[in-house]
Protein backbone atom coordinates (compact mmCIF):
# COMPACT_ATOMS: atom_id res chain seq x y z
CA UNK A 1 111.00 105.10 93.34
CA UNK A 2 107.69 105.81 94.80
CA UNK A 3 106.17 102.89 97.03
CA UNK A 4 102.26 101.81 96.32
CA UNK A 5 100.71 101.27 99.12
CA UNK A 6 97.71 99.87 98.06
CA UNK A 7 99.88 96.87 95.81
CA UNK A 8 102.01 96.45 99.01
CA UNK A 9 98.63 95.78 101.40
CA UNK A 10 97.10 94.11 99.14
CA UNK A 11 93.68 92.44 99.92
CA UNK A 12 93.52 93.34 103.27
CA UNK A 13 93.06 97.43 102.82
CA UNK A 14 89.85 96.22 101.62
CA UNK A 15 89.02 93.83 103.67
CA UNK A 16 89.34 95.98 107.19
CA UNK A 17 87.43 98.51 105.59
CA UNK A 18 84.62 95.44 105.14
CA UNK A 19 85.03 93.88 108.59
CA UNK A 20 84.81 97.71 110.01
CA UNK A 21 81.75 98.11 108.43
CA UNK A 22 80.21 94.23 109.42
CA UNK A 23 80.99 95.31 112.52
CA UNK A 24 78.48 98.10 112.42
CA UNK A 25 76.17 96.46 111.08
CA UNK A 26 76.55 93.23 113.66
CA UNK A 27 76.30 95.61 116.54
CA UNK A 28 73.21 96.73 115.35
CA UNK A 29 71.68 93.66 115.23
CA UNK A 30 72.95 92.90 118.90
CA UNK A 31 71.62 96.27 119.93
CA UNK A 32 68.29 95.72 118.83
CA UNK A 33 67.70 92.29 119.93
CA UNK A 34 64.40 93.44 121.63
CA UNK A 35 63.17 95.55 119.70
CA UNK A 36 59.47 94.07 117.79
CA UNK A 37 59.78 93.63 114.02
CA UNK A 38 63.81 94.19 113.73
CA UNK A 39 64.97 92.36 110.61
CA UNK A 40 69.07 91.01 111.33
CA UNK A 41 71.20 92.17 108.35
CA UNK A 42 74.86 91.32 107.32
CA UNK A 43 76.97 91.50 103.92
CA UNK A 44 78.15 88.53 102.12
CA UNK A 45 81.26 89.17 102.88
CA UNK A 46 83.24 87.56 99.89
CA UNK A 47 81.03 89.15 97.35
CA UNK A 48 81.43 92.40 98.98
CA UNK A 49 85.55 92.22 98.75
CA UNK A 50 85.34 90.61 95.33
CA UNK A 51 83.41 94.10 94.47
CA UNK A 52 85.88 96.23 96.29
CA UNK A 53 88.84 94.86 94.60
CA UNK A 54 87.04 95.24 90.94
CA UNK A 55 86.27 98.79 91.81
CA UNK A 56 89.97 99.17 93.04
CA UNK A 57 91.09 97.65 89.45
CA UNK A 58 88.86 99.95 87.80
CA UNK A 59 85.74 97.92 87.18
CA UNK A 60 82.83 98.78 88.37
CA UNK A 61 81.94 98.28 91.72
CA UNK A 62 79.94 99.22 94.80
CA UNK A 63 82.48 102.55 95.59
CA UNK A 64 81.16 103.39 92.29
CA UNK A 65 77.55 103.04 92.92
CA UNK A 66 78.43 104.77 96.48
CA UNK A 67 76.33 102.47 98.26
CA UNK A 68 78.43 100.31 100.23
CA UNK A 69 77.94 96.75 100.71
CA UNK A 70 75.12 95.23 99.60
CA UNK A 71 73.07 94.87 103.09
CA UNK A 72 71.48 91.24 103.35
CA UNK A 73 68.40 90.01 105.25
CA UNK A 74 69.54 87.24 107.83
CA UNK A 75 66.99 84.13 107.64
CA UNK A 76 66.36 83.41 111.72
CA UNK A 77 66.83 79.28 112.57
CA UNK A 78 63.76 80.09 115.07
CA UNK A 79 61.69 83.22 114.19
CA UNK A 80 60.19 84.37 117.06
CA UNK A 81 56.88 85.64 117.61
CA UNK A 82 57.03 89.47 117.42
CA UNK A 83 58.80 89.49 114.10
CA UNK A 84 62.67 89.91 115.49
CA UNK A 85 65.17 87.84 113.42
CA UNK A 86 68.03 88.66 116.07
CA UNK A 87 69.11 85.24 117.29
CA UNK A 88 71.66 86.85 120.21
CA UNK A 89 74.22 83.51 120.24
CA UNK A 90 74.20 83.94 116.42
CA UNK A 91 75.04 86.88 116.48
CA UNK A 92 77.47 86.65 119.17
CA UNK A 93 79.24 84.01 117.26
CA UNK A 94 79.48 86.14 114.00
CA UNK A 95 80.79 88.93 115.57
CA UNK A 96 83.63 87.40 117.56
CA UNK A 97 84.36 85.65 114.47
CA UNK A 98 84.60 89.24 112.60
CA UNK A 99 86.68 90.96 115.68
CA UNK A 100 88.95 87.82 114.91
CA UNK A 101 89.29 88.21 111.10
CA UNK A 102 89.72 92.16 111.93
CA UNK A 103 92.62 91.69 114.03
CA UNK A 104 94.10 89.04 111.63
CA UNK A 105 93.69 91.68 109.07
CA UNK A 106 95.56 93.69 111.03
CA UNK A 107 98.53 92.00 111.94
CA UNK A 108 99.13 91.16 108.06
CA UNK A 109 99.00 94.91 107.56
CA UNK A 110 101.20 95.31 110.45
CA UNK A 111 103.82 92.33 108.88
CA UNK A 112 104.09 93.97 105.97
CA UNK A 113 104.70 97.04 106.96
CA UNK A 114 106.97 96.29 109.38
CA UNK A 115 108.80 94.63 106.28
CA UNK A 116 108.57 97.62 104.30
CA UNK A 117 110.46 99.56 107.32
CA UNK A 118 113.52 96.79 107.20
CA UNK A 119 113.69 97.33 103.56
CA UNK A 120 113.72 100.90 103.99
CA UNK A 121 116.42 101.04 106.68
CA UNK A 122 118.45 98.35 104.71
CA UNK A 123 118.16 95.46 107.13
């Protein structure tokens, strides 16, 4: 009897691969929080994964399409004057929150693998 990994992890193959990739993208708003003109961008997150796991059930979906997430414009609480929308504790914020849900991601992964091991040894 073959075990299938992606019905044993679930949700949260998917949703690393998502907060992996919001992490890109939030570093790259952090890195170019000086730079003139730069417009912030993040994914809705929970449309993103809702896509992912359609594609992974066979509906269509962004891995179809090959593009990814669908990249978002972030609306600035105080635009500043040179056309950045980088607000740095915003950003901060969003991407401690995303390290956080990364590593929680993780240790599910890790849980149920770790389960998967017991079962396997007979414990």
């Amino acid at each position: 009897m073959a075990i299938r990994f992606d019905k044993v992890l679930g949700v949260h193959e998917h949703a690393l691969a998502l907060r992996a990739e919001r992490t890109k993208i939030l570093a790259a708003n952090l890195a170019n929080e000086n730079t003139p003109g730069y417009q912030a961008r993040d994914i809705d997150f929970a449309a993103s994964l809702q896509r992912a796991l359609e594609t992974a059930a066979g509906e269509p979906g962004f891995a179809a399409e090959g593009s990814g997430p669908e990249l978002l414009y972030r609306v600035p609480n105080h635009p500043s004057q040179d056309g950045n929308t980088v607000e740095l504790g915003v950003e901060q914020a969003l991407f401690s929150q995303n390290a956080s849900d990364f590593h929680m991601s993780l240790t599910f992964i890790n849980m149920k693998l770790r389960g998967l091991a017991r079962a396997i040894e007979g414990q």
